[in-house]
Protein backbone atom coordinates (compact mmCIF):
# COMPACT_ATOMS: atom_id res chain seq x y z
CA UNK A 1 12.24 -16.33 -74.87
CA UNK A 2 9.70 -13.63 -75.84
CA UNK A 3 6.29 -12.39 -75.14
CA UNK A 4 3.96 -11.84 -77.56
CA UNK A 5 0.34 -10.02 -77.00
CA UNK A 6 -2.41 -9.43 -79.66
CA UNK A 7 -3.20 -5.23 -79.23
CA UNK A 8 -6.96 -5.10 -78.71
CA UNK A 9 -8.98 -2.28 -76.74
CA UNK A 10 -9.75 -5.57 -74.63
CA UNK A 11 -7.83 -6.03 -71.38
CA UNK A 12 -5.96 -8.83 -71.87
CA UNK A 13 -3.30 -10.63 -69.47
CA UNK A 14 -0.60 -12.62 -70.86
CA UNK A 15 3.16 -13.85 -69.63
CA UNK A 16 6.75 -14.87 -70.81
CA UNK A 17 9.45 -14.94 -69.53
CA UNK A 18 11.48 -12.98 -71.67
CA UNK A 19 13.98 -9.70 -72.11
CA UNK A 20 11.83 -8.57 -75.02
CA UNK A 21 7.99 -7.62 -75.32
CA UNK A 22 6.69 -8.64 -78.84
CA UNK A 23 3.09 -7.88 -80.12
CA UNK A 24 1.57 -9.34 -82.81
CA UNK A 25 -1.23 -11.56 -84.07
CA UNK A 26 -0.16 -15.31 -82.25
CA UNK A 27 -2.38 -17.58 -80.12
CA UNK A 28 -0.35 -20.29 -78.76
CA UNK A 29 3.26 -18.40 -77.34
CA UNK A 30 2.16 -16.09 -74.40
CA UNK A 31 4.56 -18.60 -72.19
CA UNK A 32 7.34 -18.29 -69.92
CA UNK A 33 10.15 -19.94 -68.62
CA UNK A 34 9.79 -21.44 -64.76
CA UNK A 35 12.20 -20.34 -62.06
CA UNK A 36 9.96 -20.85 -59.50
CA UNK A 37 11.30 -22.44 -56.34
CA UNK A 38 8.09 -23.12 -55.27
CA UNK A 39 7.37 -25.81 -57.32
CA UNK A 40 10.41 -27.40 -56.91
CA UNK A 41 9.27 -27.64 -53.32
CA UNK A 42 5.93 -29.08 -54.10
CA UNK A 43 7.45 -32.05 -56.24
CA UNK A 44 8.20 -32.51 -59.75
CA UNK A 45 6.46 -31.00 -62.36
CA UNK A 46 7.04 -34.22 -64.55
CA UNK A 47 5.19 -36.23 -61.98
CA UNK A 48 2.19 -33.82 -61.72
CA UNK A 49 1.84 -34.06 -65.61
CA UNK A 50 2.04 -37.96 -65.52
CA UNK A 51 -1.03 -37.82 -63.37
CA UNK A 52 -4.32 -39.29 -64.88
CA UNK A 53 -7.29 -36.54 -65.02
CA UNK A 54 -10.80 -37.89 -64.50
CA UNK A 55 -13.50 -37.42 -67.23
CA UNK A 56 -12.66 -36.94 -71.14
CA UNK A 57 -11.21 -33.70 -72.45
CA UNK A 58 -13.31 -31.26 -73.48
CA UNK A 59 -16.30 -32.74 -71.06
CA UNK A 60 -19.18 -30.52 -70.00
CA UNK A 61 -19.59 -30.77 -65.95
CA UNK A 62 -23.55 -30.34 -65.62
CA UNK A 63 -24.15 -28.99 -62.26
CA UNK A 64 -26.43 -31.74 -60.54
CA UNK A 65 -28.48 -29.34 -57.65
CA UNK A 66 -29.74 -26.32 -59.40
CA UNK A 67 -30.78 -25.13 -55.81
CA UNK A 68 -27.29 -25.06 -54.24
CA UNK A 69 -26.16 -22.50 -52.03
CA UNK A 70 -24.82 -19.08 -53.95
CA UNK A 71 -21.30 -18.41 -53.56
CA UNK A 72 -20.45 -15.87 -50.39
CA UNK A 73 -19.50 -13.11 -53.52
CA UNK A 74 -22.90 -13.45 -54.63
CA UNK A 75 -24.38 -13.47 -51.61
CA UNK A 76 -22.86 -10.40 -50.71
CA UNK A 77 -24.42 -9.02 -54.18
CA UNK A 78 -27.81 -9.91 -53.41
CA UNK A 79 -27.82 -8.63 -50.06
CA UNK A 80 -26.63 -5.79 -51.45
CA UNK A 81 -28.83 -5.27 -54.84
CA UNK A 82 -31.45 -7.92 -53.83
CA UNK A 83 -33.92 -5.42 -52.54
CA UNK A 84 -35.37 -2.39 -54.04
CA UNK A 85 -35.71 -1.56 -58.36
CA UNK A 86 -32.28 -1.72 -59.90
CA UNK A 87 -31.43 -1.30 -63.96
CA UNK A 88 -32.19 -4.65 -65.83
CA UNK A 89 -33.85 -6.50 -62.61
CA UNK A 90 -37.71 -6.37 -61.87
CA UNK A 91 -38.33 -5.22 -57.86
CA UNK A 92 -39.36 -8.27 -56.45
CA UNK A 93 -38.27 -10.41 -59.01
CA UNK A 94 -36.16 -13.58 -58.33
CA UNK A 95 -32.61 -12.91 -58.57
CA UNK A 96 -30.34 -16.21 -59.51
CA UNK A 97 -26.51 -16.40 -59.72
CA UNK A 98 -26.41 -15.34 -63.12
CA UNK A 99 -28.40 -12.38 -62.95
CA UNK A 100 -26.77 -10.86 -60.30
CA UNK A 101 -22.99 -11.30 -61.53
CA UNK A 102 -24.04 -10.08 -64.65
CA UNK A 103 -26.57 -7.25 -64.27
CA UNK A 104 -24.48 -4.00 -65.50
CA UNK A 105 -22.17 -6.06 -67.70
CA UNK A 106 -21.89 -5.28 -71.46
CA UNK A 107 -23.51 -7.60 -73.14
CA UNK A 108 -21.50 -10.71 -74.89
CA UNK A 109 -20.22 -9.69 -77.83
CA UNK A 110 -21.23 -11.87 -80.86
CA UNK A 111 -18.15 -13.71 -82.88
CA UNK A 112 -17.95 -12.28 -85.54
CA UNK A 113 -15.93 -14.01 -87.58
CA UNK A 114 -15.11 -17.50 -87.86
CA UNK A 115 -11.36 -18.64 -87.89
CA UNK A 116 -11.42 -19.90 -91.18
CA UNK A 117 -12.79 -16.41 -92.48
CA UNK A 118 -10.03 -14.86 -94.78
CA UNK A 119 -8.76 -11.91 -93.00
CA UNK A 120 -9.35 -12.84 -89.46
CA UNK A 121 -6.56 -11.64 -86.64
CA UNK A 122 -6.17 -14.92 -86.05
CA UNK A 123 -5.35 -16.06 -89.71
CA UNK A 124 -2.52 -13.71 -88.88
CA UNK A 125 -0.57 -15.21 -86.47
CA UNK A 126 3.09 -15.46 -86.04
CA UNK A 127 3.17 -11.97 -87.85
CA UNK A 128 4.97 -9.81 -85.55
CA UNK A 129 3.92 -6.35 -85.44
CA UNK A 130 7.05 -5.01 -83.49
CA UNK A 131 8.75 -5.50 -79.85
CA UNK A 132 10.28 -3.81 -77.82
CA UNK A 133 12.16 -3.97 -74.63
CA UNK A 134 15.57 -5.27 -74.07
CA UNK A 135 17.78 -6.94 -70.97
CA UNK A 136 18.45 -4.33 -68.52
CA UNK A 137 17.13 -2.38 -65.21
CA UNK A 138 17.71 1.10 -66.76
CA UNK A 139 13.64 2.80 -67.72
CA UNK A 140 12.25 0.79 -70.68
CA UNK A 141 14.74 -2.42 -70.10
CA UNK A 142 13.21 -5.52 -68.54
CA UNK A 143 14.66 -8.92 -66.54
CA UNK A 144 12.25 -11.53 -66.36
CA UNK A 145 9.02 -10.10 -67.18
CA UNK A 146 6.47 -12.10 -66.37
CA UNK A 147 2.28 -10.75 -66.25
CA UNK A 148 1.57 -8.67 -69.35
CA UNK A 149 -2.03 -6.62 -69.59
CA UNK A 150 -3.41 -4.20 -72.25
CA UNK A 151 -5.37 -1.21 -70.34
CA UNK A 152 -6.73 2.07 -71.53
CA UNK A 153 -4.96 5.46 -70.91
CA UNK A 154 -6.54 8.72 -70.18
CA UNK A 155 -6.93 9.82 -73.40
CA UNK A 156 -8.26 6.84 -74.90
CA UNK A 157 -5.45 4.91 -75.99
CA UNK A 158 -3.57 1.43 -75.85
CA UNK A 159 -1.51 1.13 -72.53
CA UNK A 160 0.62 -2.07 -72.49
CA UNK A 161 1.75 -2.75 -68.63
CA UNK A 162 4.24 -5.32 -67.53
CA UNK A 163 5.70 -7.01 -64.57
CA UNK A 164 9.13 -6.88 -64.71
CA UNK A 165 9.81 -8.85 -62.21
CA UNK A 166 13.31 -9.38 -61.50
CA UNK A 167 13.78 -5.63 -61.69
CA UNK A 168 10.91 -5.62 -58.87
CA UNK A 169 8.68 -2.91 -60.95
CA UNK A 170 5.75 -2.46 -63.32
CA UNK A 171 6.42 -0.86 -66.46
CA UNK A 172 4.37 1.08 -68.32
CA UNK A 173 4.47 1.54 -72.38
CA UNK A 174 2.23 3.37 -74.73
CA UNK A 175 0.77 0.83 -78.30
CA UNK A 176 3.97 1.78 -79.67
CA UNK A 177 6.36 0.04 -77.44
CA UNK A 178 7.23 3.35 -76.19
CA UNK A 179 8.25 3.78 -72.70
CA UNK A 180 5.57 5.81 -69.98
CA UNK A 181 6.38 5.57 -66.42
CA UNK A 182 7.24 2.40 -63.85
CA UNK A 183 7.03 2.24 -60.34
CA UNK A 184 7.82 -0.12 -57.87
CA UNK A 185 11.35 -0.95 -56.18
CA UNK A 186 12.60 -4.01 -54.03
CA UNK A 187 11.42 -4.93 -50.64
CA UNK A 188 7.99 -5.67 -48.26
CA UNK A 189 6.99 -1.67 -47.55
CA UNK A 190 4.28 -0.62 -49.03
CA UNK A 191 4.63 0.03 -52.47
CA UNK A 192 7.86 -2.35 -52.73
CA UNK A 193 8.02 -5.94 -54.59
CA UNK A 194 9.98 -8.84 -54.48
CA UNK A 195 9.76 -10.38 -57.58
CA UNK A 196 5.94 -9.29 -59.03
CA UNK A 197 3.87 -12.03 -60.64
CA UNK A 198 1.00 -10.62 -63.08
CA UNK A 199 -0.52 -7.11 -63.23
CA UNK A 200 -4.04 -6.27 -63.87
CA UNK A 201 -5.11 -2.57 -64.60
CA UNK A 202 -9.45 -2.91 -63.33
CA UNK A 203 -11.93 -0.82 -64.77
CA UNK A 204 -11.20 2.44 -63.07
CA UNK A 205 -7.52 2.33 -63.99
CA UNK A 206 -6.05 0.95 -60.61
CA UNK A 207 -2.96 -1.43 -60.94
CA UNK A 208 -3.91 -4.74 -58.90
CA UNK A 209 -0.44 -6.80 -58.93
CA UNK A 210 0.62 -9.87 -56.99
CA UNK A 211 3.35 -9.34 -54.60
CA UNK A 212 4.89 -13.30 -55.00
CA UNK A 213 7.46 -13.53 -52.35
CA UNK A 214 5.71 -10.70 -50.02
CA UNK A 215 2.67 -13.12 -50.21
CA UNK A 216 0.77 -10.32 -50.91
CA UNK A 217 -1.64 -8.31 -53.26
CA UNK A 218 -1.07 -4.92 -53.94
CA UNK A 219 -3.55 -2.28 -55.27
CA UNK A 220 -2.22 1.31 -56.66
CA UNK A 221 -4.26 4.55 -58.42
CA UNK A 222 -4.16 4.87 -62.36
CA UNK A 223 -0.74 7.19 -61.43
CA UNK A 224 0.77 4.13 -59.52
CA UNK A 225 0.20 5.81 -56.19
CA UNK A 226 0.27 3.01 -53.55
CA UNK A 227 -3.63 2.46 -51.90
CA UNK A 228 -3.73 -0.58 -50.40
CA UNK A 229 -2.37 -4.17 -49.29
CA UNK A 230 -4.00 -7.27 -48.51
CA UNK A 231 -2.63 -10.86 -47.70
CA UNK A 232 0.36 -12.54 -45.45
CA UNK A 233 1.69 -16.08 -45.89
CA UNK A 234 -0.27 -18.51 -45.31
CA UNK A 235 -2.97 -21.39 -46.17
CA UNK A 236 -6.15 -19.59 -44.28
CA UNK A 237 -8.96 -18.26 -46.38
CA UNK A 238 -7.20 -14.59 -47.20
CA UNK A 239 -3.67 -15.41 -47.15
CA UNK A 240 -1.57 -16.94 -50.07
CA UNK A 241 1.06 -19.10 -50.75
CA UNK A 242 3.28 -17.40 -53.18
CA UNK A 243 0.32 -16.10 -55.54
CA UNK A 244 0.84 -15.74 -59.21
CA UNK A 245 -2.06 -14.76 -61.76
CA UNK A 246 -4.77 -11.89 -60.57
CA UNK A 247 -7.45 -10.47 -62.27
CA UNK A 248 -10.39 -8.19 -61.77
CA UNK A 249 -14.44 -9.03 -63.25
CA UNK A 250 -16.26 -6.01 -64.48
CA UNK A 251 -17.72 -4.96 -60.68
CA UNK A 252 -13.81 -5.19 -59.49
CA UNK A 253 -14.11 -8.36 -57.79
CA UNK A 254 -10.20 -9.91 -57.47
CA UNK A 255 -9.55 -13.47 -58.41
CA UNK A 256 -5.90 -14.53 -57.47
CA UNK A 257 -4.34 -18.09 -58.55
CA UNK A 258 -2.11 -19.47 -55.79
CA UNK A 259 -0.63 -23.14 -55.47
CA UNK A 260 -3.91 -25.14 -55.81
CA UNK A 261 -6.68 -23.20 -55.63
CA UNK A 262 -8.24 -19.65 -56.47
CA UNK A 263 -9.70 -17.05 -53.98
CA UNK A 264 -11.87 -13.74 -54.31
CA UNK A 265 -11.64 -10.78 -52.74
CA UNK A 266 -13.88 -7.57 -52.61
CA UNK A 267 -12.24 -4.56 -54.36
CA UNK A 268 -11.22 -3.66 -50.91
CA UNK A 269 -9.08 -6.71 -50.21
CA UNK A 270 -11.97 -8.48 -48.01
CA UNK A 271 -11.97 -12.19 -48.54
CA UNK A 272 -15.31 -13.76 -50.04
CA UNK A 273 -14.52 -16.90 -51.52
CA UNK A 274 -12.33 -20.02 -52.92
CA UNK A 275 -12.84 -22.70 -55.02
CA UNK A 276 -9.84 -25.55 -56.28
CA UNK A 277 -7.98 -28.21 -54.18
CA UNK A 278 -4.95 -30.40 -55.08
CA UNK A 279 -5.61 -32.64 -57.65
CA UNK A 280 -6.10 -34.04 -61.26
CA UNK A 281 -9.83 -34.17 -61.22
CA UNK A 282 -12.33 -32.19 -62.80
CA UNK A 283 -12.04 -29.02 -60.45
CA UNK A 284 -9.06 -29.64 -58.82
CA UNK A 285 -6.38 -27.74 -59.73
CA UNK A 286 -2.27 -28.24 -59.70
CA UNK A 287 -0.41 -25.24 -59.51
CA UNK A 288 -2.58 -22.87 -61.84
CA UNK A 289 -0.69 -20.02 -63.10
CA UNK A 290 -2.96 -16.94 -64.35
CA UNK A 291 -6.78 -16.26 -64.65
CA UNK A 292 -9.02 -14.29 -66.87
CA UNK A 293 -12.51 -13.36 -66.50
CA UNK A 294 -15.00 -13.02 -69.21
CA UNK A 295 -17.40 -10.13 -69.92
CA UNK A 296 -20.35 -12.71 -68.53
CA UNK A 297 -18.39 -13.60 -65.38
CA UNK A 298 -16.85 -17.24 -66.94
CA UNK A 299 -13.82 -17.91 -65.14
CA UNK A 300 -10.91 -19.55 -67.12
CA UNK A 301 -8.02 -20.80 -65.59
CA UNK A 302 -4.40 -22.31 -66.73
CA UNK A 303 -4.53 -25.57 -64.77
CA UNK A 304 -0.87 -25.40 -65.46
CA UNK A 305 0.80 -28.64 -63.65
CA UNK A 306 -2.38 -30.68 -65.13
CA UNK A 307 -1.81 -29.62 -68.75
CA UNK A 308 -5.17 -28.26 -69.47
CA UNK A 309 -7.48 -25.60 -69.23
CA UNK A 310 -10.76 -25.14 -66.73
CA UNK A 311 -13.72 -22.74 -66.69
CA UNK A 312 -15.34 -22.09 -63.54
CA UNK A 313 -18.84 -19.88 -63.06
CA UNK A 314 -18.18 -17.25 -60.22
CA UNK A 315 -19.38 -19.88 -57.72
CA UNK A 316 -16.74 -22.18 -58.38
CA UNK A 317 -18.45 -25.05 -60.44
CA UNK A 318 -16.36 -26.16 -63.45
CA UNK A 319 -18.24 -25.32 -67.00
CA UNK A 320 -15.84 -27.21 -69.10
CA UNK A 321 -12.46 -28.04 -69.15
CA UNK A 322 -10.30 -29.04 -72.24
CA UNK A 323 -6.79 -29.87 -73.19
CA UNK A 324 -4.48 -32.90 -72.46
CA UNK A 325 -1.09 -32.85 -72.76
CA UNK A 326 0.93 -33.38 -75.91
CA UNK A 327 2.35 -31.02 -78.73
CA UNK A 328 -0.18 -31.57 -81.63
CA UNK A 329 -2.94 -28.98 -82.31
CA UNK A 330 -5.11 -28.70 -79.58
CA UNK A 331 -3.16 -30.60 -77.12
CA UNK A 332 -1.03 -28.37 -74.43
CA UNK A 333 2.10 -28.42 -72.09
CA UNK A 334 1.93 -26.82 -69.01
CA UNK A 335 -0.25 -23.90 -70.12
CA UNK A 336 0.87 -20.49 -68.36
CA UNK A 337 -0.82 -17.66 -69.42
CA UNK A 338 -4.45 -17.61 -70.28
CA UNK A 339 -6.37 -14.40 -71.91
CA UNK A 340 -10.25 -14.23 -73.30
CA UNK A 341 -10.27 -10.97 -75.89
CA UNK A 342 -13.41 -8.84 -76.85
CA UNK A 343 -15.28 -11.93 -78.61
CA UNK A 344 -14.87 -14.08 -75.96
CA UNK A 345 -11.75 -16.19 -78.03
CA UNK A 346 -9.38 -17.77 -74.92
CA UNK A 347 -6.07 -17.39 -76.02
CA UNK A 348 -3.38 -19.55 -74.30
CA UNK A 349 0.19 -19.32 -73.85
CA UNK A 350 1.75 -23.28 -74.06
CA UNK A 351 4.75 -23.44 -72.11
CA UNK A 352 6.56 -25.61 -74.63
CA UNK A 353 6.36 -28.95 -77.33
């Protein structure tokens, strides 16, 4: 059982389930072992990957009524940068979904290589660089580490942050595999976990990490100072169901994967919107583990229970979707955690062959 994470100055969230933290250059092993009682309760994962999915793999969903609705998140954008001369937009101009979720970004970076290309990172996979981490609750040990992100520190430098979740903490460690800080003990107070999902470190350094059985999402300051709460159990628009993956878009915006759907919250925990139902079809989801965001607002998800992979635009409309399940290349088994890096490559972690 190990984790493995490509170092890039790209934020990057990845899981295993695991006693060790290994980084290298791999594409297909970010995966981790379920203990989830959860699922158990919602049925057999055998059953849920013997369902039949609707529409070929790797099909294109073309959205059918350009002029529908925005999404409430982008709503709230253009009611609040609709009006007035802002950077990139023309005053008066017509502002669409796309241009408002993306005004600000960094622009996409080009691929610059291709995967055949001698030399590529990915060429170089299944060389380990080095790991770290061992079984344990003492600083530096882990027990069932699950979400994985890379981050920047202070002074410029790699930050790898884990969710150890068993020991009910986050861990910090520095490119190295060298131990920084954790914080985090058992319970529901503030600041307290029981049994962390995924960790996300946003673009002003703040630790966003899903509180699993506190049904809860908890945000802390770059010194993992508690800020802020938001969630309780529940299936209403704002609560969650035993939440899993989280992530954060470039203007903070949360996305959090729970049971079978995903919702979006405001950087201040205020709910805005949800897209996914229980299914096999195109857009339905079946438990989906993590999330990840690319730099032009894509959002990919690890339809987990469904064996496949979906991207979403930020109003909730599948993109694409690929993978079926099987062991060959290309094919995938209950897909866990899901990453894009800084050229826009998704790398997945496949549960198992």
């Amino acid at each position: 059982m190990e984790v493995l994470a490509e170092i890039k100055k790209a934020k990057m969230s990845k899981s295993k389930s695991t006693h060790d933290v290994l980084l290298g250059y791999r594409s297909t092993s970010l995966d981790y072992d379920v203990d989830d009682e959860p699922i158990g309760r919602q049925g057999s994962r055998t059953a849920a990957r013997r369902r039949k999915m609707s529409g070929a793999p790797n099909e294109v969903i073309e959205s059918t009524d350009e002029s529908a609705s925005l999404s409430s998140w982008a709503r709230y954008l253009k009611n609040k940068y609709g009006k007035g001369e802002k950077k990139g937009l023309e005053r008066g101009g017509s502002l669409d979904e796309t241009s408002l979720l993306t005004s600000g970004l960094p622009p996409e970076r080009p691929k610059r290589l291709s995967f055949s290309t001698p030399g590529h990172p990915y060429m170089l996979k299944n060389r380990i660089q080095f790991k770290f981490g061992s079984r344990g609750s003492e600083p530096g040990k882990l027990t069932w580490p699950r979400g994985i992100c890379c981050s920047e520190g202070p002074d410029g430098s790699v930050r790898v942050v884990v969710a150890d979740s068993t020991n009910h903490r986050i861990c910090v460690f520095d490119e190295s595999g060298n131990f920084i800080k954790e914080f985090g003990s058992y319970g529901s107070s503030d600041g307290e976990f029981d049994c962390p999902g995924a960790v996300w470190v946003n673009r002003i350094g703040q630790f966003i990490v899903s509180d699993r059985y506190n049904h809860r999402i908890q945000v802390f300051d770059p010194s993992g100072r508690f800020l802020r709460a938001f969630g309780s159990q529940g299936e209403a628009p704002g609560k969650f169901s035993y939440p899993l993956g989280v992530t954060a878009d470039a203007l903070n915006f949360i996305y959090v994967c729970e049971e079978s759907r995903v919702q979006v919250f405001q950087s201040d925990g205020t709910f805005v919107g949800k897209f996914g139902s229980l299914g096999s079809k195109i857009g339905e989801l079946s438990h989906p583990h993590y999330i990840a965001v690319t730099s032009t607002n894509k959002v990919v998800v690890s339809d987990t229970n469904n064996s496949r992979i979906q991207i979403f635009d930020v109003n909730g409309k599948v993109l694409s979707c690929f993978g079926t399940e099987g062991s060959d290349e290309g094919l995938l088994k209950s897909p866990r955690g899901v990453a894009v890096d800084e050229s826009g490559y998704i790398i997945v972690g496949d549960s198992g062959k």
